[in-house]
PDB file of N, CA and C in Angstrom:
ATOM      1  N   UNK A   1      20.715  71.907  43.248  1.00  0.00           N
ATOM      2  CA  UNK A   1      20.366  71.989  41.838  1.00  0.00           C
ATOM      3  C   UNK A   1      18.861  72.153  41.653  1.00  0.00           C
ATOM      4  N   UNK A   2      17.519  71.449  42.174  1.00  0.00           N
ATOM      5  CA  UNK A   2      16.591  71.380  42.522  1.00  0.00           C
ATOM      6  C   UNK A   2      16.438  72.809  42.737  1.00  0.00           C
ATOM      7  N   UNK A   3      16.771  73.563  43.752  1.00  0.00           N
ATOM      8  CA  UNK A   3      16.479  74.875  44.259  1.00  0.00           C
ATOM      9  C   UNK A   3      16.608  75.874  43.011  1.00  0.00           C
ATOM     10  N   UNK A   4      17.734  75.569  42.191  1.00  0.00           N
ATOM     11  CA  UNK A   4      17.872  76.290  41.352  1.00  0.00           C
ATOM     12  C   UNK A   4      17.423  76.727  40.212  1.00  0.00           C
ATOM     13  N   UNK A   5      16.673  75.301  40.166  1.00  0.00           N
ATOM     14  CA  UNK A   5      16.009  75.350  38.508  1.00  0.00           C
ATOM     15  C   UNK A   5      14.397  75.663  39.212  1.00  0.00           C
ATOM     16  N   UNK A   6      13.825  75.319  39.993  1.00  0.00           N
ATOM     17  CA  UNK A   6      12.797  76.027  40.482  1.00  0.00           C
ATOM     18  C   UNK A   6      12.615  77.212  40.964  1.00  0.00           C
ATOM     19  N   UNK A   7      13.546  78.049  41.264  1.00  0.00           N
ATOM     20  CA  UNK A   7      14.069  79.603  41.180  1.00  0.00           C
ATOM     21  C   UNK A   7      13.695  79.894  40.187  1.00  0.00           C
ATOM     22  N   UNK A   8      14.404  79.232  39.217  1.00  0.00           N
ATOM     23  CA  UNK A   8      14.913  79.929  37.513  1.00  0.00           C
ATOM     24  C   UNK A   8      13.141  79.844  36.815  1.00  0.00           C
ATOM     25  N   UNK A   9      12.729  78.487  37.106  1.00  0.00           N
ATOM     26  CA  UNK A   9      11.523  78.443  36.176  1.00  0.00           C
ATOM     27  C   UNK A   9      10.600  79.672  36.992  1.00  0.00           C
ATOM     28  N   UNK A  10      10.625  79.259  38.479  1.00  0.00           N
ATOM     29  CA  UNK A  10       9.508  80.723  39.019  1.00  0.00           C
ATOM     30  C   UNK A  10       9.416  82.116  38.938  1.00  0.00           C
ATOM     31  N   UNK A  11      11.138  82.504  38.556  1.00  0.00           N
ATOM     32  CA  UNK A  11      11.109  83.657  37.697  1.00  0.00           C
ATOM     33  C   UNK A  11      10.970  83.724  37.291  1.00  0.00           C
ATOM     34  N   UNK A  12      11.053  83.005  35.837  1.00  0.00           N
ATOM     35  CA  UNK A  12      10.551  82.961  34.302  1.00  0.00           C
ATOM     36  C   UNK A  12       9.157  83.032  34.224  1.00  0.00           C
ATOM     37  N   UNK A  13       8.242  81.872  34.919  1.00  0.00           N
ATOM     38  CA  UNK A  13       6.827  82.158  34.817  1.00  0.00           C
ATOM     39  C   UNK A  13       6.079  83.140  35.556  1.00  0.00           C
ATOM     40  N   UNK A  14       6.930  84.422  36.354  1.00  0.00           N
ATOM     41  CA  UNK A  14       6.226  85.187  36.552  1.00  0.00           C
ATOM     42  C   UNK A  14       5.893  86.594  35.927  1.00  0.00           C
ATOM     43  N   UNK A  15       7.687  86.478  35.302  1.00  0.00           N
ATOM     44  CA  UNK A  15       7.793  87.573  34.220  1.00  0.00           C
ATOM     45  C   UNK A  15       6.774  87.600  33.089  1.00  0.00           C
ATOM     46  N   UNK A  16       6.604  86.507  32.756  1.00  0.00           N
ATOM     47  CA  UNK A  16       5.810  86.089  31.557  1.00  0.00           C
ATOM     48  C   UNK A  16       4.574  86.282  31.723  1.00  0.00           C
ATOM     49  N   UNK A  17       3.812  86.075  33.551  1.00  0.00           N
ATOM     50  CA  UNK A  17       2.541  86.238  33.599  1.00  0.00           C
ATOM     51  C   UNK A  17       2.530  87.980  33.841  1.00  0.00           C
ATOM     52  N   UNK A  18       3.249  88.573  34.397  1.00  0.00           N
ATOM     53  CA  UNK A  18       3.046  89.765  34.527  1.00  0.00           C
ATOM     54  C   UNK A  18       2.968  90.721  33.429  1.00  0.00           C
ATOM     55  N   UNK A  19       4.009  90.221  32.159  1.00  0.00           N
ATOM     56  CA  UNK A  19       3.914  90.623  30.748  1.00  0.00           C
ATOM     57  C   UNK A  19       2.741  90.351  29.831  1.00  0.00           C
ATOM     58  N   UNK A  20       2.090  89.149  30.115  1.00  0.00           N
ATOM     59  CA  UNK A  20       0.670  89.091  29.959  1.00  0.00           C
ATOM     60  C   UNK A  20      -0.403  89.796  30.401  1.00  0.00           C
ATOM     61  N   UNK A  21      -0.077  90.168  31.357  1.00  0.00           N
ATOM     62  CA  UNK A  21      -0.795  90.939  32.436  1.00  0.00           C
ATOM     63  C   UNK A  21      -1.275  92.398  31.865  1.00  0.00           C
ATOM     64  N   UNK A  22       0.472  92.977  31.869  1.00  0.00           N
ATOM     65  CA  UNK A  22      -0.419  93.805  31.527  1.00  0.00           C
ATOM     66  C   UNK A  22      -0.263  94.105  30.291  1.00  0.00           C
ATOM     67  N   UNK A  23       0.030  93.411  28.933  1.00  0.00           N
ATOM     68  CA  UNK A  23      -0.097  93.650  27.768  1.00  0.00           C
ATOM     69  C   UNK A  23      -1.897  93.594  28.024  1.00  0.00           C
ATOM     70  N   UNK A  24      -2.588  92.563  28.173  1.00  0.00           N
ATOM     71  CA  UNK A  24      -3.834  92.653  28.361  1.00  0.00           C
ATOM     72  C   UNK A  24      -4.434  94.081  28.905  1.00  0.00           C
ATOM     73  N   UNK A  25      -4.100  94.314  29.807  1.00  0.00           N
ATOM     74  CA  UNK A  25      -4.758  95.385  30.352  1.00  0.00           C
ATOM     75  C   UNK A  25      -4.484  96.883  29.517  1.00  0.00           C
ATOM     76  N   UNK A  26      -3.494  97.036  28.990  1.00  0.00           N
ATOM     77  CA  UNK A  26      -3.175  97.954  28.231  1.00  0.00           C
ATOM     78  C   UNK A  26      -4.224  97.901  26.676  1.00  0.00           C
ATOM     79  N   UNK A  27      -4.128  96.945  26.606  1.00  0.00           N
ATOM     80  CA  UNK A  27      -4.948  96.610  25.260  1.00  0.00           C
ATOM     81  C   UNK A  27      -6.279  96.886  25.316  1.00  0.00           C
ATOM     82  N   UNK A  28      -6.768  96.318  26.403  1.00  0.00           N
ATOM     83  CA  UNK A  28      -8.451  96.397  26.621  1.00  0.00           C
ATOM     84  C   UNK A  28      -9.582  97.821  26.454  1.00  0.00           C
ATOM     85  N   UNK A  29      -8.509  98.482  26.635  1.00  0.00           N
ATOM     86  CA  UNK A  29      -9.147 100.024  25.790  1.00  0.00           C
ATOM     87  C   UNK A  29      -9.138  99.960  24.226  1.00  0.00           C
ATOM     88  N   UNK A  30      -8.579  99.399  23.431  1.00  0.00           N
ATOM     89  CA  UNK A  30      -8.048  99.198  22.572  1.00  0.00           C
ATOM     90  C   UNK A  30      -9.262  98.409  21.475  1.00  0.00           C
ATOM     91  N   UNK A  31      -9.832  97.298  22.728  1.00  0.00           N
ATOM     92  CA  UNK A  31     -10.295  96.827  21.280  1.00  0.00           C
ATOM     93  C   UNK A  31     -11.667  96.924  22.213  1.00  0.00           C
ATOM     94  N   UNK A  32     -11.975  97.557  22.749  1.00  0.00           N
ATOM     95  CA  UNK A  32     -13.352  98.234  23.067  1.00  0.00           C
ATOM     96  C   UNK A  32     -13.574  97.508  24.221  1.00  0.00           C
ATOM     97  N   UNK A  33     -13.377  97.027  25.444  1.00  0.00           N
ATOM     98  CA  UNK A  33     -13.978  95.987  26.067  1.00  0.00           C
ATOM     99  C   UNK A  33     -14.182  96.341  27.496  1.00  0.00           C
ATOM    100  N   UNK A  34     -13.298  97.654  27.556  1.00  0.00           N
ATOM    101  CA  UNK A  34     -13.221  98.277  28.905  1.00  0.00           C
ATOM    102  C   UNK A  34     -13.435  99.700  28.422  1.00  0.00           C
ATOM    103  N   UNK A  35     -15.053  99.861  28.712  1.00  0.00           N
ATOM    104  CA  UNK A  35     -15.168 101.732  28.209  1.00  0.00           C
ATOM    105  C   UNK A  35     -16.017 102.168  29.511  1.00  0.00           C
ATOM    106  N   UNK A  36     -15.311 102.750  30.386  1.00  0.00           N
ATOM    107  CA  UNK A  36     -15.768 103.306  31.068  1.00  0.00           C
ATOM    108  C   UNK A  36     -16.664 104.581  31.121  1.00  0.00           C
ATOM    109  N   UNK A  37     -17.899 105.198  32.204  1.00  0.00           N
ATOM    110  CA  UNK A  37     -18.603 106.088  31.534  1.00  0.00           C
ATOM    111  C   UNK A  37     -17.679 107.162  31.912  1.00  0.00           C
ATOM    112  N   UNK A  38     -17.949 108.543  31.431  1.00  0.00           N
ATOM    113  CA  UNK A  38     -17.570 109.886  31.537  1.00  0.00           C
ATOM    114  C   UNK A  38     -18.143 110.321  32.342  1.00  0.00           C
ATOM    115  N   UNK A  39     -17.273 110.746  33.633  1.00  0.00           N
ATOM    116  CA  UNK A  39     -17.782 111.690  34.850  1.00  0.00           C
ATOM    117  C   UNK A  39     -18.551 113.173  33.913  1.00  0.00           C
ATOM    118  N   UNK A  40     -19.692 113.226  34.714  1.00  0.00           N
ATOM    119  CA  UNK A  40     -20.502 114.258  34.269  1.00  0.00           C
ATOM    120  C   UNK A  40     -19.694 115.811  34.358  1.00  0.00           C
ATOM    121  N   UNK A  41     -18.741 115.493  35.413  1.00  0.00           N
ATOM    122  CA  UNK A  41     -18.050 117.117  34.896  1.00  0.00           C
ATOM    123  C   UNK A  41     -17.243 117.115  33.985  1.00  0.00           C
ATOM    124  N   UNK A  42     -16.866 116.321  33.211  1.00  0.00           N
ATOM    125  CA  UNK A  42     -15.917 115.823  32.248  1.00  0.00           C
ATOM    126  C   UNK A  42     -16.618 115.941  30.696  1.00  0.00           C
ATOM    127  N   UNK A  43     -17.832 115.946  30.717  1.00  0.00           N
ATOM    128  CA  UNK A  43     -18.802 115.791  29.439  1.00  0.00           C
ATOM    129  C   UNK A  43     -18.854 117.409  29.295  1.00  0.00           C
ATOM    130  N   UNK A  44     -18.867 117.100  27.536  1.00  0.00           N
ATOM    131  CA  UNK A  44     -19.388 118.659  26.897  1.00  0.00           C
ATOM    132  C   UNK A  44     -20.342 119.115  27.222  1.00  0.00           C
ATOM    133  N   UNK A  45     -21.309 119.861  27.539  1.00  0.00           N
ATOM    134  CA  UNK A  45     -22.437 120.529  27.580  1.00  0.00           C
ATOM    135  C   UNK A  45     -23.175 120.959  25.564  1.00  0.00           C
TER     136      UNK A  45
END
């Protein structure tokens, strides 16, 4: 029983951190915090 519910919770809290994960990372363009520069062949002239 022990085995089981510590299974159950370690799945649960990993789904949850990974859904955190990358909701964060998806976002971070979003609200400005990750702006990477523009490769110079990539820029307008």
């Amino acid at each position: 029983m022990k085995k089981h519910l510590f299974t159950t919770l370690a799945v649960f809290g990993a789904t949850v951190l990974a859904f955190f994960a990358s909701t964060t990372a998806a976002s971070a363009c979003v609200w400005g915090v990750y702006q990477p520069t523009e490769p110079k062949l990539l820029r307008e002239k």
